[in-house]
PDB file of N, CA and C in Angstrom:
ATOM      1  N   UNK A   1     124.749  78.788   4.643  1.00  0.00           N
ATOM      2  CA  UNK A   1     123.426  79.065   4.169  1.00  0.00           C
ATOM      3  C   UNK A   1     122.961  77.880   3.338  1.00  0.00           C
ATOM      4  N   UNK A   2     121.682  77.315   3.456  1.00  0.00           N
ATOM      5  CA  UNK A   2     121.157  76.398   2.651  1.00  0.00           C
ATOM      6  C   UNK A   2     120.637  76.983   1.407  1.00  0.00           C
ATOM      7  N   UNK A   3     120.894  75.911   0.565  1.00  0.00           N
ATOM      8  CA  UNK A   3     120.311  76.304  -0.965  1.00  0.00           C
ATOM      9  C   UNK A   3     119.774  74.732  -1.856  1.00  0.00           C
ATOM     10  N   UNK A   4     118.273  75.013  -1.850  1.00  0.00           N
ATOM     11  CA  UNK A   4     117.260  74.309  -2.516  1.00  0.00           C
ATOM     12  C   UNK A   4     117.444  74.240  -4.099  1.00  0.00           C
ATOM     13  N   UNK A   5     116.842  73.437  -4.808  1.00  0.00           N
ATOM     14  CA  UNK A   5     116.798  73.506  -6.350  1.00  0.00           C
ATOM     15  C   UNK A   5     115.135  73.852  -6.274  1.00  0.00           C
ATOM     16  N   UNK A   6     114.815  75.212  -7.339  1.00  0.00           N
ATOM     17  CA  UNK A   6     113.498  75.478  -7.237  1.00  0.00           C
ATOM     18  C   UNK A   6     113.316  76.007  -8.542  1.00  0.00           C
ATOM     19  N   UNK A   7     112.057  75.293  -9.162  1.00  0.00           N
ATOM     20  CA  UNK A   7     111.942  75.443 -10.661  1.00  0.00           C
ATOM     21  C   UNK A   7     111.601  76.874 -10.809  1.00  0.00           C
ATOM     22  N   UNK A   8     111.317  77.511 -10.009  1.00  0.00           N
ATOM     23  CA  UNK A   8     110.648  78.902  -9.606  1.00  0.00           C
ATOM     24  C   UNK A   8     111.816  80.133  -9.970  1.00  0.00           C
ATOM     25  N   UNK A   9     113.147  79.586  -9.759  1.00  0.00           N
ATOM     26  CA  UNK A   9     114.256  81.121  -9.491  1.00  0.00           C
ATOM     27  C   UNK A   9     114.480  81.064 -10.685  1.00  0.00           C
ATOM     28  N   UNK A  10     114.749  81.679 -11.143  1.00  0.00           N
ATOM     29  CA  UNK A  10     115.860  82.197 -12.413  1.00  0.00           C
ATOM     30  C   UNK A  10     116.965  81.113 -12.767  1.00  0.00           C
ATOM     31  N   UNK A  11     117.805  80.978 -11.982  1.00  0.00           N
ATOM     32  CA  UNK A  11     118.872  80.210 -11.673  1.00  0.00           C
ATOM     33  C   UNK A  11     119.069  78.273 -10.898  1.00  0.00           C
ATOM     34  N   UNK A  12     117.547  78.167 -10.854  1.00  0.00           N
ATOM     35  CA  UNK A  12     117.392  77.430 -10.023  1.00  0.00           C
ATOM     36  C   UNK A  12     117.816  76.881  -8.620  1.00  0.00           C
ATOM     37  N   UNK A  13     118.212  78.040  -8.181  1.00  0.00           N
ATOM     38  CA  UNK A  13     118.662  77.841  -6.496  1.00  0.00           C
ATOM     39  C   UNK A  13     117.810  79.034  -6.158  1.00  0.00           C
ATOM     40  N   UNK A  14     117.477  78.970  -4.611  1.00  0.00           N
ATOM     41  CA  UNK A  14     116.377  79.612  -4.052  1.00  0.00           C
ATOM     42  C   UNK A  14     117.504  79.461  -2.297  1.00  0.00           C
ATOM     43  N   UNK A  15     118.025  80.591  -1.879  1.00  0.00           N
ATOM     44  CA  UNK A  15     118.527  80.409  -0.508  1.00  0.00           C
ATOM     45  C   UNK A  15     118.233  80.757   0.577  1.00  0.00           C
ATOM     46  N   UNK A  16     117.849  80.012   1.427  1.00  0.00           N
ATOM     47  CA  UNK A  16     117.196  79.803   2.913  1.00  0.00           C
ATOM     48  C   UNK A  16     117.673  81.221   3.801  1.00  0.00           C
ATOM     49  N   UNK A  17     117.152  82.491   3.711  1.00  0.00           N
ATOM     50  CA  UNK A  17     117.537  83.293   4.541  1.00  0.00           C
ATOM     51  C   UNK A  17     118.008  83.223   6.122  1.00  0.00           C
ATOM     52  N   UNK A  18     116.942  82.458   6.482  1.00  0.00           N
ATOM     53  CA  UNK A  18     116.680  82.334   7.561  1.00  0.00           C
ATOM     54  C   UNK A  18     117.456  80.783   8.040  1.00  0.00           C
ATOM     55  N   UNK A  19     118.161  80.071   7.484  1.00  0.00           N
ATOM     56  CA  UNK A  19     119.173  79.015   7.745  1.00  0.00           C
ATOM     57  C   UNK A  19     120.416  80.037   8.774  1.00  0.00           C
ATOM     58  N   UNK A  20     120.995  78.591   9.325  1.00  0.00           N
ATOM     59  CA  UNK A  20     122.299  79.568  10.234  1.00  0.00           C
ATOM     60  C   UNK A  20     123.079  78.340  10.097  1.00  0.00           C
ATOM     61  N   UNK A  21     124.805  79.134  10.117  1.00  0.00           N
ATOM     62  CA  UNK A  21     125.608  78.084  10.044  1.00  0.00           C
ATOM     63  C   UNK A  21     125.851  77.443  11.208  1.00  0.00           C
ATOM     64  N   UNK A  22     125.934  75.859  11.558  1.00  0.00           N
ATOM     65  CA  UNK A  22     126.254  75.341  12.664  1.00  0.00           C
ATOM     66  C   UNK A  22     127.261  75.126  13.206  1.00  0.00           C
ATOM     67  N   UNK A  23     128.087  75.757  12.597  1.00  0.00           N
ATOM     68  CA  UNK A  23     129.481  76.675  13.273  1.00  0.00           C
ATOM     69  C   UNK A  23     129.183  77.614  14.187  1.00  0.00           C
ATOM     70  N   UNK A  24     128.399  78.172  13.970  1.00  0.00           N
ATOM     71  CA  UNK A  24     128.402  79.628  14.438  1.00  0.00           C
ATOM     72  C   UNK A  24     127.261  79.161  15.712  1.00  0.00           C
ATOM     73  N   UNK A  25     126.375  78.260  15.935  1.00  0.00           N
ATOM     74  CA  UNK A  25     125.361  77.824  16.887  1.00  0.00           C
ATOM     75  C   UNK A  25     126.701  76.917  18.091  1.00  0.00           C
ATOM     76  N   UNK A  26     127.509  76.469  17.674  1.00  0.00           N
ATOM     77  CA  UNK A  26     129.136  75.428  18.419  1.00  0.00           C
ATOM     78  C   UNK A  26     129.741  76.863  19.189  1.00  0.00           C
ATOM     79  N   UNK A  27     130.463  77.724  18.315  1.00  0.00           N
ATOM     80  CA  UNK A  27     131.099  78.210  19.063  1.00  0.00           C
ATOM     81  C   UNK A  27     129.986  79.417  19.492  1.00  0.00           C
ATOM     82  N   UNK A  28     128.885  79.995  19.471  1.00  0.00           N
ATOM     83  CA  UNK A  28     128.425  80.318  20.534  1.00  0.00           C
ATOM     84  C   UNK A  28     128.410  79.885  21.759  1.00  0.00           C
ATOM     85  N   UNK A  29     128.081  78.184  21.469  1.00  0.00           N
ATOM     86  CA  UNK A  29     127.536  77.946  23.043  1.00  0.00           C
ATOM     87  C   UNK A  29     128.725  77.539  23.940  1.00  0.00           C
ATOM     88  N   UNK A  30     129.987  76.947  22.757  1.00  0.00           N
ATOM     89  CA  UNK A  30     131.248  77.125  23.916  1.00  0.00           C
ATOM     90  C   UNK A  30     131.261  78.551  24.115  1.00  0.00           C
ATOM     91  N   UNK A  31     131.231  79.887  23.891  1.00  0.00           N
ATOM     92  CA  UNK A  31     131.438  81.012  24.859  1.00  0.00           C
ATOM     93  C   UNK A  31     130.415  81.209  25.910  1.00  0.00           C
ATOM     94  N   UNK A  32     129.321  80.765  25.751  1.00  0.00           N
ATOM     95  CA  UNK A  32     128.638  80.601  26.598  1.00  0.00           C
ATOM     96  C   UNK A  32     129.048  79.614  27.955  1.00  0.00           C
ATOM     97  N   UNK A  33     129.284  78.360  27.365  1.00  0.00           N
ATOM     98  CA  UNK A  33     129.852  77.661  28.457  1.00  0.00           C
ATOM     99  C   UNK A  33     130.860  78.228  29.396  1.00  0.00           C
ATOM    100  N   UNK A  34     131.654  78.815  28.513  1.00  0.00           N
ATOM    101  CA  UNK A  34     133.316  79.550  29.289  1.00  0.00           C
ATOM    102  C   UNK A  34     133.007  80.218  30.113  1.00  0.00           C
ATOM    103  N   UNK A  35     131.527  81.006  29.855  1.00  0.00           N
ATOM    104  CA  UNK A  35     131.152  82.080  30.659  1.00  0.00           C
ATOM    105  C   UNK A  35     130.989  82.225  31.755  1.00  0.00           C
ATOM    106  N   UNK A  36     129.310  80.766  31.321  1.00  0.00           N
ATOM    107  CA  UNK A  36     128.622  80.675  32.726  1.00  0.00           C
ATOM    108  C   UNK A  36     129.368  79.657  33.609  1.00  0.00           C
ATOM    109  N   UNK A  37     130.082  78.884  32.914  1.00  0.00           N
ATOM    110  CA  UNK A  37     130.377  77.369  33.596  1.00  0.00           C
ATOM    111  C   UNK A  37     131.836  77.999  34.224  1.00  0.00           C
ATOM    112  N   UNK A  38     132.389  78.333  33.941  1.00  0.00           N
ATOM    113  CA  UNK A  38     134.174  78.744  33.919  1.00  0.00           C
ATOM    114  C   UNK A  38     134.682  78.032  33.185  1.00  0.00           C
ATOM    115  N   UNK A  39     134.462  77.413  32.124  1.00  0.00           N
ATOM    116  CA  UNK A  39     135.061  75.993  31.964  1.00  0.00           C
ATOM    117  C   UNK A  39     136.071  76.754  30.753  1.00  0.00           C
ATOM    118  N   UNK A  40     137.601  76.793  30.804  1.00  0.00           N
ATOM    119  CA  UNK A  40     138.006  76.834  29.329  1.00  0.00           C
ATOM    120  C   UNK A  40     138.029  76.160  28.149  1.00  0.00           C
ATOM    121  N   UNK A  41     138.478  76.640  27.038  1.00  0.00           N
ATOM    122  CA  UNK A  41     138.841  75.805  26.182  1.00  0.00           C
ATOM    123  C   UNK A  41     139.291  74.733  25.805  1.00  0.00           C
ATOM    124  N   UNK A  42     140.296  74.591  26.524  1.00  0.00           N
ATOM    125  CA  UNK A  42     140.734  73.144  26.782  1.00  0.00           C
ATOM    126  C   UNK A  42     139.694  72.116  27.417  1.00  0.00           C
ATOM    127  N   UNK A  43     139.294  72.458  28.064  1.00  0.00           N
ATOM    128  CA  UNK A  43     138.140  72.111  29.514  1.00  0.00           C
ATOM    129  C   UNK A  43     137.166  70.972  28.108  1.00  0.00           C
ATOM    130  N   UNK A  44     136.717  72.056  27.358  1.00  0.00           N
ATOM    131  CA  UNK A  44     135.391  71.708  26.166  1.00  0.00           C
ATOM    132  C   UNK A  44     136.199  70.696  25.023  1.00  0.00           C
ATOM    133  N   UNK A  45     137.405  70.484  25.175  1.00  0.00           N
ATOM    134  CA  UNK A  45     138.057  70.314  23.874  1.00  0.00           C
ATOM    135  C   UNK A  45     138.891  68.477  24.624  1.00  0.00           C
ATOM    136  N   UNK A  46     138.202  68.520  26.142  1.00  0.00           N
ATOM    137  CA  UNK A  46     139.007  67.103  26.576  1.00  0.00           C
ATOM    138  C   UNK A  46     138.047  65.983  26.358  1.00  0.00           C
ATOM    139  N   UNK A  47     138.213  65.043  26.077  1.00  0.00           N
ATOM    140  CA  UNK A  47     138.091  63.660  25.676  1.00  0.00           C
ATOM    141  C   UNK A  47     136.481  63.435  26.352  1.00  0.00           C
ATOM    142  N   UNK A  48     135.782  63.055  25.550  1.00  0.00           N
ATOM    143  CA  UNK A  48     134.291  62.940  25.879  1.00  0.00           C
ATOM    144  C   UNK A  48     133.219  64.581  26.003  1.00  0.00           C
ATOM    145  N   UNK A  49     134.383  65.422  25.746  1.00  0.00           N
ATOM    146  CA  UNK A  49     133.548  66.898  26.025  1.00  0.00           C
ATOM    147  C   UNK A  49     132.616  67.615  24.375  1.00  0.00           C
ATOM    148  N   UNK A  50     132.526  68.419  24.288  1.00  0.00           N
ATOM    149  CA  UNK A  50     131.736  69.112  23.684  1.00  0.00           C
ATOM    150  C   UNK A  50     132.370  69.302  21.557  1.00  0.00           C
ATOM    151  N   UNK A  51     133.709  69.713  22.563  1.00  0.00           N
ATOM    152  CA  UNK A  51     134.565  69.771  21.102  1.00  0.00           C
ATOM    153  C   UNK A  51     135.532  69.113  21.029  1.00  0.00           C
ATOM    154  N   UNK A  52     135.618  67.931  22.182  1.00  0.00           N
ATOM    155  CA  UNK A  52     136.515  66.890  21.523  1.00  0.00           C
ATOM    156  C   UNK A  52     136.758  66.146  19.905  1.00  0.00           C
ATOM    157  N   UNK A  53     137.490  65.588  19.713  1.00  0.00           N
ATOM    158  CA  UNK A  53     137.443  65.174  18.499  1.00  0.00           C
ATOM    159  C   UNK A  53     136.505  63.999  18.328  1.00  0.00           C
ATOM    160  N   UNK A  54     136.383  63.304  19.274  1.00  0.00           N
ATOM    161  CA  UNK A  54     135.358  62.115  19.055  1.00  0.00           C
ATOM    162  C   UNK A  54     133.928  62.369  19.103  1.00  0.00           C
ATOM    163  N   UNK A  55     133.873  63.797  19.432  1.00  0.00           N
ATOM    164  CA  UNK A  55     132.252  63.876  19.610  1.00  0.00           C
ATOM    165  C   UNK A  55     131.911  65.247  18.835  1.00  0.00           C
ATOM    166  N   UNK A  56     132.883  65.757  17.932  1.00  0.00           N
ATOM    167  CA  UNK A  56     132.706  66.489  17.344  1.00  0.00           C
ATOM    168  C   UNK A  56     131.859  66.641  16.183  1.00  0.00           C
ATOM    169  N   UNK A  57     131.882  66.032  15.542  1.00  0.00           N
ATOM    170  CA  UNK A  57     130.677  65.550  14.330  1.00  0.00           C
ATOM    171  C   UNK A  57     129.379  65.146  15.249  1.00  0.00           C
ATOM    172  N   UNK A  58     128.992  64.540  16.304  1.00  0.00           N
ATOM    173  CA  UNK A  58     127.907  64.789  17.098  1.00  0.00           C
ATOM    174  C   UNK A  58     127.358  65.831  17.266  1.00  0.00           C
ATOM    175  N   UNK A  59     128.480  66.846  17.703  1.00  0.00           N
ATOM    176  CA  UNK A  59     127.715  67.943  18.044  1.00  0.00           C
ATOM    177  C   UNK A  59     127.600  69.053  16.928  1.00  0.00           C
ATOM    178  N   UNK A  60     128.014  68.927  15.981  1.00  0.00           N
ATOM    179  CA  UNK A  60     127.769  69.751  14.712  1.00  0.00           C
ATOM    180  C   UNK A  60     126.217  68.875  14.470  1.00  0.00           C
ATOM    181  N   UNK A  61     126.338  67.724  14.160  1.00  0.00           N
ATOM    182  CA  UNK A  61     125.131  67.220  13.638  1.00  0.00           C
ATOM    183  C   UNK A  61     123.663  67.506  14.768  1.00  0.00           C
ATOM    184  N   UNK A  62     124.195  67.529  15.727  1.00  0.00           N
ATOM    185  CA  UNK A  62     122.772  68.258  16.591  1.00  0.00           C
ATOM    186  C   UNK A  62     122.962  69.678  16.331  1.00  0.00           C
ATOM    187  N   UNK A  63     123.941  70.548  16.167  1.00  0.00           N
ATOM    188  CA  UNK A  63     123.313  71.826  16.708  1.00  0.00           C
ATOM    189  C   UNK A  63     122.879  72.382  14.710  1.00  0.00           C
ATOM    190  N   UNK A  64     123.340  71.028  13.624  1.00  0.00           N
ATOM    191  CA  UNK A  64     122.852  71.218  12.090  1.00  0.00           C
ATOM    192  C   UNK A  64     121.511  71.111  12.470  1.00  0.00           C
ATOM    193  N   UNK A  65     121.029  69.760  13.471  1.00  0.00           N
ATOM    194  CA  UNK A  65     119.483  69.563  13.618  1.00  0.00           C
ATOM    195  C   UNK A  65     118.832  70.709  13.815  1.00  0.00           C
ATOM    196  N   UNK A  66     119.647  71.735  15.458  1.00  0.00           N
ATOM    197  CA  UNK A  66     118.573  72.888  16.243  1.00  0.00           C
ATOM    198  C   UNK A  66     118.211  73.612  15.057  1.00  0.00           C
ATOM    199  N   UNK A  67     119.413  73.921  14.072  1.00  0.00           N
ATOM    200  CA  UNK A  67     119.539  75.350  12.869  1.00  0.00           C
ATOM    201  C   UNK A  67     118.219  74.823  11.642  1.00  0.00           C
ATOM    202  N   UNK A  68     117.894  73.474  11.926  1.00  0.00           N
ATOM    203  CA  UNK A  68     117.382  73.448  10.566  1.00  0.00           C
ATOM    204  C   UNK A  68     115.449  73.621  11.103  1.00  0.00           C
ATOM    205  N   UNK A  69     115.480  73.024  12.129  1.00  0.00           N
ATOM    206  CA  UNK A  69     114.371  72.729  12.952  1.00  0.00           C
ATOM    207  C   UNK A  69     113.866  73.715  13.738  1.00  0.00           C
ATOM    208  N   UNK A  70     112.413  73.717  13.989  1.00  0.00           N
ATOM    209  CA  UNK A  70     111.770  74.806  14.147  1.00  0.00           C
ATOM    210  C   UNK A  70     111.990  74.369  16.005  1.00  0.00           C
ATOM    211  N   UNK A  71     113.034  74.988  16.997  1.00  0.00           N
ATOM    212  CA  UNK A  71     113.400  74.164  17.996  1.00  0.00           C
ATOM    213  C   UNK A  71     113.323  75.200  18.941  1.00  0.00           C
ATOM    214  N   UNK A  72     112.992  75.381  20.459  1.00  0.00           N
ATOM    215  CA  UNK A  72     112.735  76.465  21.142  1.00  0.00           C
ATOM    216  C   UNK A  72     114.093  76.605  21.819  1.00  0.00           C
ATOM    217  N   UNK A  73     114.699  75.427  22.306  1.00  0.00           N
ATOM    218  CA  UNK A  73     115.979  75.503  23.240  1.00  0.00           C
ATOM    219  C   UNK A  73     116.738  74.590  23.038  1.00  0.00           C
ATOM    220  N   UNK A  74     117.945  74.302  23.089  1.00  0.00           N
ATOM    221  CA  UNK A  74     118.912  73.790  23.059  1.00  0.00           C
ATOM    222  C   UNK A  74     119.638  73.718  24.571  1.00  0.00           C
ATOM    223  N   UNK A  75     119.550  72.640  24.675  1.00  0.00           N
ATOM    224  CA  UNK A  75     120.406  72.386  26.283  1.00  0.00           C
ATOM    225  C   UNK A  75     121.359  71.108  26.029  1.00  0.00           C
ATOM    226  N   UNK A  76     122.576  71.607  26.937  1.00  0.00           N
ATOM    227  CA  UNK A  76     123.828  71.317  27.237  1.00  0.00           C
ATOM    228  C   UNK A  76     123.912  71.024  28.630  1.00  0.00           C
ATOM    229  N   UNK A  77     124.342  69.683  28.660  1.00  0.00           N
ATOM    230  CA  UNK A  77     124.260  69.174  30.098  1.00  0.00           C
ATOM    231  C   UNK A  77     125.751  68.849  30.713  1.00  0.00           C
ATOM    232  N   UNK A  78     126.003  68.799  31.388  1.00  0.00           N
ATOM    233  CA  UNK A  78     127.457  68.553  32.486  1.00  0.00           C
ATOM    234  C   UNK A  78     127.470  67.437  33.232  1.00  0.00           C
ATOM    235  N   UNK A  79     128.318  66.137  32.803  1.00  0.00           N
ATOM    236  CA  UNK A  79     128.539  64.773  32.943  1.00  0.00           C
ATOM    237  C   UNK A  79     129.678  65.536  34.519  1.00  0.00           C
ATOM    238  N   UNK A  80     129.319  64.503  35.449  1.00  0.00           N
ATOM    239  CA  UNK A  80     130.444  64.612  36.193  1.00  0.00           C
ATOM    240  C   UNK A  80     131.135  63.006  36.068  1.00  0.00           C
ATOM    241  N   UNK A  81     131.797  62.960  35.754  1.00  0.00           N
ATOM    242  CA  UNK A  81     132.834  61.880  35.616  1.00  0.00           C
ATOM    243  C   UNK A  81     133.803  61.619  37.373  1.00  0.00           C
ATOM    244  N   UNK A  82     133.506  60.514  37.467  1.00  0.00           N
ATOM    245  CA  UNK A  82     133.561  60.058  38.932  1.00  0.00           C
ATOM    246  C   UNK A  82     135.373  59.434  38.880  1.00  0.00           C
ATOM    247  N   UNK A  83     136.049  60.236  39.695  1.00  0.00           N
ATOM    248  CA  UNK A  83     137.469  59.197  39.727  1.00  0.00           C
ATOM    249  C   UNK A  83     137.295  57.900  40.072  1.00  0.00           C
ATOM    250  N   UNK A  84     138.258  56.797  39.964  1.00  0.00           N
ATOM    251  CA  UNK A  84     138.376  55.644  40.483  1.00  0.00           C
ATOM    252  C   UNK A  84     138.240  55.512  41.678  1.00  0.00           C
ATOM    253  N   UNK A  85     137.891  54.535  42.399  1.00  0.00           N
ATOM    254  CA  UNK A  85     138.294  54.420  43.842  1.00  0.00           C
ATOM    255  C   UNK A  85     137.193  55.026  44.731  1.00  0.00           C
ATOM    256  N   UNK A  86     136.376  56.375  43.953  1.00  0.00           N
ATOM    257  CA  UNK A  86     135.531  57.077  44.990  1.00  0.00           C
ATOM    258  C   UNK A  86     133.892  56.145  44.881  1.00  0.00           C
ATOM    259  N   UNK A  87     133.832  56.471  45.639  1.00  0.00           N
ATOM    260  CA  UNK A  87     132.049  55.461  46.407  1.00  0.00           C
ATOM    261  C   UNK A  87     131.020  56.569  45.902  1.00  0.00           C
ATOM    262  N   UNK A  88     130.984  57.455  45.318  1.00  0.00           N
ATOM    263  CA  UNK A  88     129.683  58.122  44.406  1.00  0.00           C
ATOM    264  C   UNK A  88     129.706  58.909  45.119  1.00  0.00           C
ATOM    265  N   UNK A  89     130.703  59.584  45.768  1.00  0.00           N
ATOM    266  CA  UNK A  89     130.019  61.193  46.664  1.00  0.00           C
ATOM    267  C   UNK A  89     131.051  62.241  45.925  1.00  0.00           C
ATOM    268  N   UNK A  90     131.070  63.495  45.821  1.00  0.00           N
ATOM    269  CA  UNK A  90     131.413  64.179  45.425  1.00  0.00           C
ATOM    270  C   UNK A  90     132.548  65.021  45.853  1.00  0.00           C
ATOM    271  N   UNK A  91     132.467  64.851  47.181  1.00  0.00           N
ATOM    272  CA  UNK A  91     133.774  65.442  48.073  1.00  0.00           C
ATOM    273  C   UNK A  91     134.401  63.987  49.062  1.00  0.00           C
ATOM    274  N   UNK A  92     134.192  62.699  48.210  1.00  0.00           N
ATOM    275  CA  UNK A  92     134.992  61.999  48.912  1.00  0.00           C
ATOM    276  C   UNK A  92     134.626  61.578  50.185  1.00  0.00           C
ATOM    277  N   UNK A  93     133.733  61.774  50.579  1.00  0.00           N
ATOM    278  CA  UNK A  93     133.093  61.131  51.843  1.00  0.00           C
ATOM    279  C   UNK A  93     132.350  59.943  51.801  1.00  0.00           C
ATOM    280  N   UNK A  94     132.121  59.064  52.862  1.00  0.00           N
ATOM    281  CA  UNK A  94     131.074  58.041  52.760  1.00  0.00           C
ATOM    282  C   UNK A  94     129.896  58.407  52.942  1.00  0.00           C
ATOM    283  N   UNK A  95     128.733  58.230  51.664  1.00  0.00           N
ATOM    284  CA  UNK A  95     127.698  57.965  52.222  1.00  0.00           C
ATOM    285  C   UNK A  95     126.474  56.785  53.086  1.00  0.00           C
ATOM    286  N   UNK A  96     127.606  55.352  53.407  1.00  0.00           N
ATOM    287  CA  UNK A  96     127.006  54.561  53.531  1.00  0.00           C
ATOM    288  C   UNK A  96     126.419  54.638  54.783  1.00  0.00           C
ATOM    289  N   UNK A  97     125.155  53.519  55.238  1.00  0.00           N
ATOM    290  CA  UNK A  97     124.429  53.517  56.161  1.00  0.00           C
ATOM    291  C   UNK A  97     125.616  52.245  57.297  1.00  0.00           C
TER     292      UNK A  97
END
């Protein structure tokens, strides 16, 4: 919960009812992901993903942005990461002319 200094309270803190923790906006949308995507835990938690460790403070700091900001949607997008060796098709086929 956020809390302002406001010459106004009693106490001088005044707290943002309507704030949400951006914990709680993370692991929503990984259950969401698990859901719709199949993707497990591990899945969200591998190297370049959602709750990896390197991109973890990223994604707290955007979903701190959605919680603080007057924001309609939040979207989460799905990188496909291409093995070595393959020519840009998805099942390994050629698409060349």
């Amino acid at each position: 919960m956020t809390e302002v200094d406001s010459p106004a309270s009693p106490n001088g803190v005044v707290k943002d009812v309507f704030a949400v923790d951006p914990l709680l906006i993370v692991e929503h949308l990984a259950n969401v992901i698990e859901i719709t995507l199949g993707a497990t835990r591990k899945d969200l938690e591998n190297a370049n993903s959602l709750l990896s460790k390197s991109r973890y403070q990223d994604t707290i700091s955007r979903c701190t942005r959605f919680a603080s900001e007057n924001q309609v949607a939040l979207y989460v997008t799905k990188d496909v990461a291409l093995a070595s060796g393959q020519d840009g098709s998805l099942d390994g086929t050629s698409n060349h002319l």
